[in-house]
PDB file of N, CA and C in Angstrom:
ATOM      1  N   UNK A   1       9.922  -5.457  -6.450  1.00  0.00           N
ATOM      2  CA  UNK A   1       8.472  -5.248  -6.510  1.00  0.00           C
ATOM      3  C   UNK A   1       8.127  -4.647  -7.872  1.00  0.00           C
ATOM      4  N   UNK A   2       7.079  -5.271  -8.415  1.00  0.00           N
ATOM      5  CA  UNK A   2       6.786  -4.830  -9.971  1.00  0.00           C
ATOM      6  C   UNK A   2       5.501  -3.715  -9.461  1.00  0.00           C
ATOM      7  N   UNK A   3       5.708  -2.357 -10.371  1.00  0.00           N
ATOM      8  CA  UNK A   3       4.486  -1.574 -10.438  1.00  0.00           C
ATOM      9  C   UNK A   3       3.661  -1.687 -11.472  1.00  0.00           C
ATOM     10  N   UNK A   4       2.581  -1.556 -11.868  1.00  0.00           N
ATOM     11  CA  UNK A   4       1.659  -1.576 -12.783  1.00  0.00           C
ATOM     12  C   UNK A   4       1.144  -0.104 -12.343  1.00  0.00           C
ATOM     13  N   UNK A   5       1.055   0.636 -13.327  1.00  0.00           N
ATOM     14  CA  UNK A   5       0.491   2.191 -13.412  1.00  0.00           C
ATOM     15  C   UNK A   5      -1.236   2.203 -14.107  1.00  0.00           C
ATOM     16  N   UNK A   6      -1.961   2.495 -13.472  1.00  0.00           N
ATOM     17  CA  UNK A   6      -3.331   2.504 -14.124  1.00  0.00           C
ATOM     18  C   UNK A   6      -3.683   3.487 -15.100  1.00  0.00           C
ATOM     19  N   UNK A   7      -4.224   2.799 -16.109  1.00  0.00           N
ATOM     20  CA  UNK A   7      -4.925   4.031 -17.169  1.00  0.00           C
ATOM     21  C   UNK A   7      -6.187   4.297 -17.174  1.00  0.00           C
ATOM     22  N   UNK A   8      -6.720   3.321 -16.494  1.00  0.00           N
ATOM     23  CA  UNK A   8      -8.522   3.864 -15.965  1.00  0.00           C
ATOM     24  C   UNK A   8      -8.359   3.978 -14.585  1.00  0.00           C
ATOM     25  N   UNK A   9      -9.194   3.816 -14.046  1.00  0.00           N
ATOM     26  CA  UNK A   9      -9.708   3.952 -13.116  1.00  0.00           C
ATOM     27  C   UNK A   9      -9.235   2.229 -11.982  1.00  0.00           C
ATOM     28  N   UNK A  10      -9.011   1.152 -12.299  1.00  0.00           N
ATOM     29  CA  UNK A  10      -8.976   0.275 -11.905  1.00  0.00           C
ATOM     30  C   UNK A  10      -8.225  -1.027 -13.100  1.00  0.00           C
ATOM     31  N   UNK A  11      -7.723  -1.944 -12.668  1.00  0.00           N
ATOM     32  CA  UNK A  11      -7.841  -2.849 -13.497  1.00  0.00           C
ATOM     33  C   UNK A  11      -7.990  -4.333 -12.860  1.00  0.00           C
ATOM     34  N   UNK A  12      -8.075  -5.313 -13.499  1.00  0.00           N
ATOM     35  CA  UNK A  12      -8.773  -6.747 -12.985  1.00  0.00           C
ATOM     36  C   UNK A  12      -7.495  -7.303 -12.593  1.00  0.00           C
ATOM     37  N   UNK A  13      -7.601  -8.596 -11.886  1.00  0.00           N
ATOM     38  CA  UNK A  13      -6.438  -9.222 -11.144  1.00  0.00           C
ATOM     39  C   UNK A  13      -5.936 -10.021 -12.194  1.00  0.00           C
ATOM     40  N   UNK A  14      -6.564 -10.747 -13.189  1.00  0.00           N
ATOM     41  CA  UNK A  14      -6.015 -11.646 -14.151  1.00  0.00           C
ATOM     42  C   UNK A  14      -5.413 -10.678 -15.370  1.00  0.00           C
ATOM     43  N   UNK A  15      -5.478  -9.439 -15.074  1.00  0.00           N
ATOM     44  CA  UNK A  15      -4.940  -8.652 -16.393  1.00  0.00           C
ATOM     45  C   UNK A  15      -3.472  -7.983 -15.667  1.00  0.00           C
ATOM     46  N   UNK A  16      -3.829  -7.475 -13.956  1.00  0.00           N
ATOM     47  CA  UNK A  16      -2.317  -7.265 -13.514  1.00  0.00           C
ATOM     48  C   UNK A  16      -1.456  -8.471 -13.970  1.00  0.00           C
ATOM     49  N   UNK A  17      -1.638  -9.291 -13.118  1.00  0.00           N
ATOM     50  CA  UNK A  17      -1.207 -11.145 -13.347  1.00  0.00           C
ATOM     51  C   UNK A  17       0.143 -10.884 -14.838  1.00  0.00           C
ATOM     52  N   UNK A  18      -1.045 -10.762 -15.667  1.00  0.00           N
ATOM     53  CA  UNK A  18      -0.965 -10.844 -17.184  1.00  0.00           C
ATOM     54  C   UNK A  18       0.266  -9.410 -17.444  1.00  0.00           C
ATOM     55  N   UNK A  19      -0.417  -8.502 -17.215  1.00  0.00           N
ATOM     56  CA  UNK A  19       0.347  -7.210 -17.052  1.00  0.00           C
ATOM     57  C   UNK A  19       1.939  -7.162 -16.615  1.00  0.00           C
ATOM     58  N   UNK A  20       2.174  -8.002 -15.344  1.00  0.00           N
ATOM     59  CA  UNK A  20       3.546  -8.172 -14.856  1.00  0.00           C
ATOM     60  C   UNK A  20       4.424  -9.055 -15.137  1.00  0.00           C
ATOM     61  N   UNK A  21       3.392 -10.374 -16.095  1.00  0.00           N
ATOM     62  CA  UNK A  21       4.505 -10.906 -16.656  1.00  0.00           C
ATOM     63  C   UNK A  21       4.193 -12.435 -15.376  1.00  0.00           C
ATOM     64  N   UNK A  22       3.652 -11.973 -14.648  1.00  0.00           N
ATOM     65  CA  UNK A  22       3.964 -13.460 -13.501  1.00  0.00           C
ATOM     66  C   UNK A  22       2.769 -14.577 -14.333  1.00  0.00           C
ATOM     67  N   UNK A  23       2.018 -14.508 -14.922  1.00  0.00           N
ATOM     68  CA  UNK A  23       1.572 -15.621 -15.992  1.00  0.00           C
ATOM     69  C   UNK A  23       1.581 -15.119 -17.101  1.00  0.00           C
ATOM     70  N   UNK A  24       0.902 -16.531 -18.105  1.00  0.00           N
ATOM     71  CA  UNK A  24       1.538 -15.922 -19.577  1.00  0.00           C
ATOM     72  C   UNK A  24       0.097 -15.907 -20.170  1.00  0.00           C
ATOM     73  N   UNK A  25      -1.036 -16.387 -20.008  1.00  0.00           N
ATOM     74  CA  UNK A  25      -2.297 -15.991 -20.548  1.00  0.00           C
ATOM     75  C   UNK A  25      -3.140 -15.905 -19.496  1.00  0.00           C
ATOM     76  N   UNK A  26      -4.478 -15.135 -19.814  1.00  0.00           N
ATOM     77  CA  UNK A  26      -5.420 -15.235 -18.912  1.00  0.00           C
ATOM     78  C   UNK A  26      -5.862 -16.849 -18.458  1.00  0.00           C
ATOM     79  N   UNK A  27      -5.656 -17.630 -19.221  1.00  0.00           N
ATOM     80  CA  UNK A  27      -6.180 -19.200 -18.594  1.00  0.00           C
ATOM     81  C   UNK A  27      -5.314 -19.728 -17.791  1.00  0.00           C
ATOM     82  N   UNK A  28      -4.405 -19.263 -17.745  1.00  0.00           N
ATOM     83  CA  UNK A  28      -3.064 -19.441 -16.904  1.00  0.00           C
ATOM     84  C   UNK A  28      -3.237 -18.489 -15.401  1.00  0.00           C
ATOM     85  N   UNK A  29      -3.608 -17.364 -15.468  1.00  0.00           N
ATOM     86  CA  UNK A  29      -4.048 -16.660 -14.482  1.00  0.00           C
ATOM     87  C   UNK A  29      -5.368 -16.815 -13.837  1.00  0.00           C
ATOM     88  N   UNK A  30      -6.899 -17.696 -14.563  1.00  0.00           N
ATOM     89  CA  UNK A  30      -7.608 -17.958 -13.948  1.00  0.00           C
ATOM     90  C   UNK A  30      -7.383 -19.327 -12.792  1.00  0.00           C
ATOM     91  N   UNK A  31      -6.392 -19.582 -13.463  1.00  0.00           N
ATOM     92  CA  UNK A  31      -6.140 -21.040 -12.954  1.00  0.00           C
ATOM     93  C   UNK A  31      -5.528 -20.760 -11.179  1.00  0.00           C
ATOM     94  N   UNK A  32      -3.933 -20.303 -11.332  1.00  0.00           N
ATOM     95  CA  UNK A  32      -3.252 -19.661 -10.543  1.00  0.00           C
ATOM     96  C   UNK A  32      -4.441 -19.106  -9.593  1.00  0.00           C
ATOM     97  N   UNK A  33      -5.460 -18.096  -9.740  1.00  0.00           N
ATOM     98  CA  UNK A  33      -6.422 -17.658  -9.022  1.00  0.00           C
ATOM     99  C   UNK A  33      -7.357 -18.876  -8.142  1.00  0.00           C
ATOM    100  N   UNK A  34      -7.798 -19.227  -9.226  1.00  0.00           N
ATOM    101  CA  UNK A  34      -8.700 -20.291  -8.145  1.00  0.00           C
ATOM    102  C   UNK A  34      -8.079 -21.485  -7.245  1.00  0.00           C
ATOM    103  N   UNK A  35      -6.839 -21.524  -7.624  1.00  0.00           N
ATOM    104  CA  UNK A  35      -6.395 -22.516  -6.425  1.00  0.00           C
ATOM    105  C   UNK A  35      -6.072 -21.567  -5.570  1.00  0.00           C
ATOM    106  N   UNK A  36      -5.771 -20.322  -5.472  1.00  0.00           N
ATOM    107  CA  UNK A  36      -5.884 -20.159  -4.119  1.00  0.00           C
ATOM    108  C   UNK A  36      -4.717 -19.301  -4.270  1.00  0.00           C
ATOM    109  N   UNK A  37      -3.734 -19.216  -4.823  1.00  0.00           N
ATOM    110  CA  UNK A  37      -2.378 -18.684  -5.058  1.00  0.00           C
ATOM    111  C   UNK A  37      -2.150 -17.370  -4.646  1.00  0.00           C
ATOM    112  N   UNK A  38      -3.048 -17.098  -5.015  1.00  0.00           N
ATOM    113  CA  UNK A  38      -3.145 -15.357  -5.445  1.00  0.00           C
ATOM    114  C   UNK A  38      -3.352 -14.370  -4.091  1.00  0.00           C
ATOM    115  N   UNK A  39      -2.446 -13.733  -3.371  1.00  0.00           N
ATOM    116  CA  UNK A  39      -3.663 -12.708  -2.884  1.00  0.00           C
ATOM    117  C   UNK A  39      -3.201 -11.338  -2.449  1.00  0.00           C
ATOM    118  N   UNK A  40      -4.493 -10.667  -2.252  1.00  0.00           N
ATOM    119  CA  UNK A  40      -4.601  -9.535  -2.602  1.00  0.00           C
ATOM    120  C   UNK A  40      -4.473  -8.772  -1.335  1.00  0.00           C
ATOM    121  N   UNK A  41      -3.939  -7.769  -1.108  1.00  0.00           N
ATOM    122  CA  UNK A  41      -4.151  -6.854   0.085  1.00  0.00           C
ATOM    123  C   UNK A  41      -3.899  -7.909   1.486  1.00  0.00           C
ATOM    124  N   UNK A  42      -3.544  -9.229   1.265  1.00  0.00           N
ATOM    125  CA  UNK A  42      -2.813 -10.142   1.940  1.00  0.00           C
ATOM    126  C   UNK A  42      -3.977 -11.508   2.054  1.00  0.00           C
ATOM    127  N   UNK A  43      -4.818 -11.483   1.849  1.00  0.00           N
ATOM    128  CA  UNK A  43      -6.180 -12.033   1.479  1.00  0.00           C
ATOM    129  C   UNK A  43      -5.842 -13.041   0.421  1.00  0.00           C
ATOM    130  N   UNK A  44      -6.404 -14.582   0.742  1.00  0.00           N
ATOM    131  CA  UNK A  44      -6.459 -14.805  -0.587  1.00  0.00           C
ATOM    132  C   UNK A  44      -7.780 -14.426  -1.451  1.00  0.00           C
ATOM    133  N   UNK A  45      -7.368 -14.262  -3.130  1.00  0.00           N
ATOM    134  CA  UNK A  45      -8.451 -13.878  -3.467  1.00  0.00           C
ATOM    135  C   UNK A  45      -8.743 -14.900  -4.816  1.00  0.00           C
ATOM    136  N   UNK A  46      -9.730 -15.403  -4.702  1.00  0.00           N
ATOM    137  CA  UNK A  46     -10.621 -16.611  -5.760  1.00  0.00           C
ATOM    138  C   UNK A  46     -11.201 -15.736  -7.060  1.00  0.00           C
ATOM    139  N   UNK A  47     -11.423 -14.780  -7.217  1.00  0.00           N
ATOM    140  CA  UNK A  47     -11.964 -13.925  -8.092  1.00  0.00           C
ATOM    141  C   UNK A  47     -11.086 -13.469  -9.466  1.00  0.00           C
ATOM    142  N   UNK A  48     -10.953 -13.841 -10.593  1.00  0.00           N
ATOM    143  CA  UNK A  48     -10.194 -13.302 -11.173  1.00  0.00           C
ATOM    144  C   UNK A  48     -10.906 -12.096 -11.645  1.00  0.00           C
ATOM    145  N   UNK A  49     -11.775 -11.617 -11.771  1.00  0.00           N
ATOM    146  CA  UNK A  49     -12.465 -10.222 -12.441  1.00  0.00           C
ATOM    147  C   UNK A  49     -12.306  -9.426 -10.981  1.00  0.00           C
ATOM    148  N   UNK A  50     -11.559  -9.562  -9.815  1.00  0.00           N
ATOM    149  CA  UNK A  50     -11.634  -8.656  -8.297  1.00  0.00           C
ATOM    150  C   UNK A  50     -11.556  -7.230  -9.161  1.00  0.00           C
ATOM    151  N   UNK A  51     -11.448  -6.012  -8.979  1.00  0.00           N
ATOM    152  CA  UNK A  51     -11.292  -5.161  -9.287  1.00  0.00           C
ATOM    153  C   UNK A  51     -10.001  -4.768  -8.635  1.00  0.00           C
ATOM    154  N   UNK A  52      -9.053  -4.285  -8.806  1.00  0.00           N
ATOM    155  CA  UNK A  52      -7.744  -3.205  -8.103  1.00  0.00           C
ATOM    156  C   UNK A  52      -7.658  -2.098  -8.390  1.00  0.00           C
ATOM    157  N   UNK A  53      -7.644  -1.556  -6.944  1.00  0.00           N
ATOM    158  CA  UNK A  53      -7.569  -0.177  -7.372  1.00  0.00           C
ATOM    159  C   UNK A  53      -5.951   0.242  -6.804  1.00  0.00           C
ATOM    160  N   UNK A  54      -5.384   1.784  -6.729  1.00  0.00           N
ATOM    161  CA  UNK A  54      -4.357   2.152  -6.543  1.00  0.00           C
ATOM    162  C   UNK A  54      -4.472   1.878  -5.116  1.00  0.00           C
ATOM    163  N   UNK A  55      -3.100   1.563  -4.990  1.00  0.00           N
ATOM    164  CA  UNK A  55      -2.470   1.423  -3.681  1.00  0.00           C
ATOM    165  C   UNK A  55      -2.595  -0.005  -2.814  1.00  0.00           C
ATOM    166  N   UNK A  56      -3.347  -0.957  -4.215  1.00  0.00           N
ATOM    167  CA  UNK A  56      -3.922  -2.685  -3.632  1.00  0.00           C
ATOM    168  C   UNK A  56      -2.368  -2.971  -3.955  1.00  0.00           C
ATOM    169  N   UNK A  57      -2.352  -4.479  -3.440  1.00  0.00           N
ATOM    170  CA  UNK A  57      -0.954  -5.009  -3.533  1.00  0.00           C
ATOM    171  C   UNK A  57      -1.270  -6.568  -3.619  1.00  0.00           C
ATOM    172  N   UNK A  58      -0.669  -6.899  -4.821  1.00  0.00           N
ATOM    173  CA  UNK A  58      -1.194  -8.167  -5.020  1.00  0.00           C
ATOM    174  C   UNK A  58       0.407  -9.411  -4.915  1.00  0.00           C
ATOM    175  N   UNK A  59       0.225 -10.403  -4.263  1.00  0.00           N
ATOM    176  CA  UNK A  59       1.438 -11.146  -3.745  1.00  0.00           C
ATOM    177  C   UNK A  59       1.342 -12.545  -4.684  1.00  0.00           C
ATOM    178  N   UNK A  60       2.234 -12.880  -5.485  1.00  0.00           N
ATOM    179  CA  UNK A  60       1.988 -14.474  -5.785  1.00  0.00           C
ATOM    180  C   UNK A  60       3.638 -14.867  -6.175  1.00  0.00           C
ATOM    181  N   UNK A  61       3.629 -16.225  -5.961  1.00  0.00           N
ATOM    182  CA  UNK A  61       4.439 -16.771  -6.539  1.00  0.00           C
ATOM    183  C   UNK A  61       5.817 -15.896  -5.957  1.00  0.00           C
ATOM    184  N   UNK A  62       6.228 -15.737  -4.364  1.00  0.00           N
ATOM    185  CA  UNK A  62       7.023 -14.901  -4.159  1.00  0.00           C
ATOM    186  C   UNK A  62       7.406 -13.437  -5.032  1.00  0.00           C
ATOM    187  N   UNK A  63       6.314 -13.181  -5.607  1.00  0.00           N
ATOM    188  CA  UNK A  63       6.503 -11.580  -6.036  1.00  0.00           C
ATOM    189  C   UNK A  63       5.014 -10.899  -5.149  1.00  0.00           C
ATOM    190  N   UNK A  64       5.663  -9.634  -5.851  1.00  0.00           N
ATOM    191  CA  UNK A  64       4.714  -8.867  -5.226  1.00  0.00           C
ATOM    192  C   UNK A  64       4.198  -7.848  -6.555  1.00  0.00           C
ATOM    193  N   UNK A  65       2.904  -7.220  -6.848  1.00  0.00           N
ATOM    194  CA  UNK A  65       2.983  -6.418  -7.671  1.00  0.00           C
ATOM    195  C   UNK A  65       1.972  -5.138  -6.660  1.00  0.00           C
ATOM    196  N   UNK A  66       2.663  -3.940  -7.475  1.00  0.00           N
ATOM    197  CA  UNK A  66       1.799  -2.562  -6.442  1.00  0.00           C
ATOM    198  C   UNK A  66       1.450  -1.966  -7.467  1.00  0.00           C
ATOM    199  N   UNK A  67       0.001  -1.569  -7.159  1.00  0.00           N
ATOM    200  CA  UNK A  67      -0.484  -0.511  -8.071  1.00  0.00           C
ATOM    201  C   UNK A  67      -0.611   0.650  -7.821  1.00  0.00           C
ATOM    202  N   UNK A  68      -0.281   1.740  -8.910  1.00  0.00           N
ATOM    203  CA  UNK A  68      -0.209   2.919  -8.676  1.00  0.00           C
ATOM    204  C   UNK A  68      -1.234   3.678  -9.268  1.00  0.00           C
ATOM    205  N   UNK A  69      -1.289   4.780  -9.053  1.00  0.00           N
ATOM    206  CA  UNK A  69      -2.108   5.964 -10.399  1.00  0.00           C
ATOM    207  C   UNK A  69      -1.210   5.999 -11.192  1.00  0.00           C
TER     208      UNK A  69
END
């Protein structure tokens, strides 16, 4: 399981994505998103700007990424 540690307050799903390494640009991660791939808190989620906050858990592509504070 990959963590991503927040430095604000939240960060966007196409920047975790981006962040963990499971795509390699944001057009690559909007893409992945809107088919459906993606989801969040077990949800799929269509949104690449969703917001995440600590303790969301985002699943794709047999990984998982968790966010922390």
């Amino acid at each position: 399981m990959e963590t991503i540690k927040l430095r604000d307050e939240f960060i966007k799903l196409g920047q975790a994505l981006k962040a963990a390494g499971l795509v390699e640009s944001g057009v690559d991660a909007k893409f992945v998103i809107q088919d459906g791939l993606v989801k969040v808190n077990g949800k799929v989620e269509t949104q690449r700007g969703k917001k995440l906050y600590a303790g969301d858990e985002v699943f794709f592509d047999g990984k998982t990424i968790r966010i922390t504070e």
